[in-house]
C-alpha atoms as a PDB file:
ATOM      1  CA  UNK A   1      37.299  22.451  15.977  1.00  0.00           C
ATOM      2  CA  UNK A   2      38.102  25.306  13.273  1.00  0.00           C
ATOM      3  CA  UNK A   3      35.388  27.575  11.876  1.00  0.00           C
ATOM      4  CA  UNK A   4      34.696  25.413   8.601  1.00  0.00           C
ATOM      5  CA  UNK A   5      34.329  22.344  10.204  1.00  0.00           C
ATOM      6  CA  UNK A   6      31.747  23.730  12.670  1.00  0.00           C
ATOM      7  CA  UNK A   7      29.575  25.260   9.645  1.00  0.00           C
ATOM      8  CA  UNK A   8      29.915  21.945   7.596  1.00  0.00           C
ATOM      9  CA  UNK A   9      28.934  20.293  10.652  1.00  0.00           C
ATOM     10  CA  UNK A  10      25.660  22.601  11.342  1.00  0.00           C
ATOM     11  CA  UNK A  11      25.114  22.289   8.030  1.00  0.00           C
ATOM     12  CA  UNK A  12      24.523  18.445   7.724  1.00  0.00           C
ATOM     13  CA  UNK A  13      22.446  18.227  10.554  1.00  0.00           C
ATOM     14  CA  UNK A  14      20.314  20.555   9.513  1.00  0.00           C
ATOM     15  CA  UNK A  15      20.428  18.561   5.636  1.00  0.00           C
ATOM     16  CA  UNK A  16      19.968  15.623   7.680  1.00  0.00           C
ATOM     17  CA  UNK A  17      16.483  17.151  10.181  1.00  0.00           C
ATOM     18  CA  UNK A  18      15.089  19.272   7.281  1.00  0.00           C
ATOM     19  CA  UNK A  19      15.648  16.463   4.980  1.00  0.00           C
ATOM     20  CA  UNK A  20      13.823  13.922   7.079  1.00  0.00           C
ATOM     21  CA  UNK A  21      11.509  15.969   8.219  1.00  0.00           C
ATOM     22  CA  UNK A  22      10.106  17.032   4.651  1.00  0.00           C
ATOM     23  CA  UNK A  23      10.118  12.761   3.737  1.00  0.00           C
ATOM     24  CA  UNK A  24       7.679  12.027   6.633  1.00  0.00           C
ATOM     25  CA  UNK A  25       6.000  15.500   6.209  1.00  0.00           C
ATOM     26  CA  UNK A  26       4.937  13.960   2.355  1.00  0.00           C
ATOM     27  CA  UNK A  27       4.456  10.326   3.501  1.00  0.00           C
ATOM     28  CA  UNK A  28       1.761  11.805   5.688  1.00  0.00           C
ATOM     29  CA  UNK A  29       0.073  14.153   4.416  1.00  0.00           C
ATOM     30  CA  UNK A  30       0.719  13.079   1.007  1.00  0.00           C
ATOM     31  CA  UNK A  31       1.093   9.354   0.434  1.00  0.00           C
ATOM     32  CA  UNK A  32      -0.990   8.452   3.475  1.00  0.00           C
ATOM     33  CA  UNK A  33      -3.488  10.956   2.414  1.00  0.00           C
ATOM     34  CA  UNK A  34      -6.557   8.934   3.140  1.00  0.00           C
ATOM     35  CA  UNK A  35      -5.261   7.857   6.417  1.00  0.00           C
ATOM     36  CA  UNK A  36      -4.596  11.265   7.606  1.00  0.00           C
ATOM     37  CA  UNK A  37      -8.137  12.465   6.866  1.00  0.00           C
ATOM     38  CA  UNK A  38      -9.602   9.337   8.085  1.00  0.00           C
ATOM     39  CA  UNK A  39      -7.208   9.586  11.056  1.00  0.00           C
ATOM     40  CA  UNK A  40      -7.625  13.425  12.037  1.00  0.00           C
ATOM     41  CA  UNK A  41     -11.525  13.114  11.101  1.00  0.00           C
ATOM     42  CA  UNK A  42     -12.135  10.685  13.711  1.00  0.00           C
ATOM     43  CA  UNK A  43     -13.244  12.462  17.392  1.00  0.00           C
ATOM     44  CA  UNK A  44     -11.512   9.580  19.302  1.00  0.00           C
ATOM     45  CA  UNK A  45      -8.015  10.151  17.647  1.00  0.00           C
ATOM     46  CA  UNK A  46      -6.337  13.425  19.000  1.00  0.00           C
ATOM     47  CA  UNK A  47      -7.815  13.174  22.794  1.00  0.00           C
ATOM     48  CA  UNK A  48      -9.587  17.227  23.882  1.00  0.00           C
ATOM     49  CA  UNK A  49      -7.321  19.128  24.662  1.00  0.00           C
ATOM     50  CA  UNK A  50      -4.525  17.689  22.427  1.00  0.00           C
ATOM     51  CA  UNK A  51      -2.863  18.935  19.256  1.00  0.00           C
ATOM     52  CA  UNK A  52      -2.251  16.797  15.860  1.00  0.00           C
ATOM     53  CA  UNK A  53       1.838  17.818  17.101  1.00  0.00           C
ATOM     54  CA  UNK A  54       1.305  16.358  20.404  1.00  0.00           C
ATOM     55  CA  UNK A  55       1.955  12.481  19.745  1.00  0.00           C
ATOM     56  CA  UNK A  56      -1.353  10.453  20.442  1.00  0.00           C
ATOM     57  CA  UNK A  57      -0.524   7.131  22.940  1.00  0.00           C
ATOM     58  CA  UNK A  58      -1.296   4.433  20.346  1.00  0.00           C
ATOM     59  CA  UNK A  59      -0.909   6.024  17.000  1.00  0.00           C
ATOM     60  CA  UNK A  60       2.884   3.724  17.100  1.00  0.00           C
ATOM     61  CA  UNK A  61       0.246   0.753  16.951  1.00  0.00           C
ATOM     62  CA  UNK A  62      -1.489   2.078  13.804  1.00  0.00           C
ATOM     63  CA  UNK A  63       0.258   4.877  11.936  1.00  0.00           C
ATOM     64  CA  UNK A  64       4.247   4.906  11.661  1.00  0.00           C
ATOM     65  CA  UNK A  65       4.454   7.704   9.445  1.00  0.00           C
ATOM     66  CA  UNK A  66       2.924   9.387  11.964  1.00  0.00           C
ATOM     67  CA  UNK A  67       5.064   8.938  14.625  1.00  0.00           C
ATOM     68  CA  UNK A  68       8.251   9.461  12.610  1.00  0.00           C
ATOM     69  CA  UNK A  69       7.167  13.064  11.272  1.00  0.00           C
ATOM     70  CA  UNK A  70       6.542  14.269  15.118  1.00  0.00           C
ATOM     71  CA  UNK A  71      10.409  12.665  15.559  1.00  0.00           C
ATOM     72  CA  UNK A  72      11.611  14.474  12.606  1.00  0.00           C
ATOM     73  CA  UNK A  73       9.491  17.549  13.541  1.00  0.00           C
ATOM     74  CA  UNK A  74      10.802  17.504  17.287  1.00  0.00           C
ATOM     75  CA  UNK A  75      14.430  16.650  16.379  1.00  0.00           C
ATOM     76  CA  UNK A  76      14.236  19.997  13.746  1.00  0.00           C
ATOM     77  CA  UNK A  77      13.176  21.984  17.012  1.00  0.00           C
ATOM     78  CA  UNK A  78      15.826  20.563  19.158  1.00  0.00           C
ATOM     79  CA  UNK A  79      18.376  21.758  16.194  1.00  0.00           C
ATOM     80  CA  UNK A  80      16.332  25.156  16.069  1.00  0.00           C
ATOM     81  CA  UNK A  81      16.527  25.492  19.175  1.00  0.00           C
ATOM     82  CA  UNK A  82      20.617  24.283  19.367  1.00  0.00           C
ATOM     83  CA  UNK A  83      21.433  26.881  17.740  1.00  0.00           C
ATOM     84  CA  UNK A  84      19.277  29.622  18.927  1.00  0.00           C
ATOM     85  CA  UNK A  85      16.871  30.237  15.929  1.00  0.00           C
ATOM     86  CA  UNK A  86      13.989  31.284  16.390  1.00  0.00           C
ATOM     87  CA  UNK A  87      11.088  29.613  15.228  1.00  0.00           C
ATOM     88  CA  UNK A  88       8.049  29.652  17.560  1.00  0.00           C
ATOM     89  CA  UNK A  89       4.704  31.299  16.798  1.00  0.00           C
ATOM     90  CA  UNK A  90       5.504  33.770  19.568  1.00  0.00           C
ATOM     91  CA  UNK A  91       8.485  34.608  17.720  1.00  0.00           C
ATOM     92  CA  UNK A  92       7.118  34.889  14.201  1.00  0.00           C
ATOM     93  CA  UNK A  93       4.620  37.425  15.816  1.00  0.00           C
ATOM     94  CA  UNK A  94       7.190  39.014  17.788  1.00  0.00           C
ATOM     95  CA  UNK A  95       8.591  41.249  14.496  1.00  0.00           C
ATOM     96  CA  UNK A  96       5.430  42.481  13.760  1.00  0.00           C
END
């Protein structure tokens, strides 16, 4: 594959994760607003120990959008990480 092609392919996969990544981003934590509060409010809903990033077991049952920003979230990682850019709190820290 020549040069161009390679960039015009990096390119639309990272339109593609950034793109869906930023639609569930608002559908959570703008259209489903309430939810979220209600949802991250509640003691029972992330388990101790766990992380609002670290997919609770039944939130598929209850909260979609949910679900689909930690898919768009980890497939933007997986790209990040594809293509060796950095991106990790360690990192961001790192330059300092």
């Amino acid at each position: 594959m020549n040069e161009p092609k390679k960039i015009s392919q990096k390119v639309s996969e990272f339109e593609k994760a950034i793109g869906d990544f930023v639609r569930t981003f608002e559908l959570v934590f703008d259209n489903d607003w309430s939810h979220t509060q209600h949802s991250i409010s509640n003691k029972d809903f992330i388990p101790p120990g766990a992380t609002f990033i670290q997919e609770v077991e039944d939130a598929n049952d209850n909260w979609a959008n949910y679900v689909h920003l930690l898919d768009s979230y980890r497939q933007l990682v997986k790209l990040l990480d594809k293509y060796n850019i950095a991106h990790s709190v360690e990192d961001y820290f790192a330059d300092e």
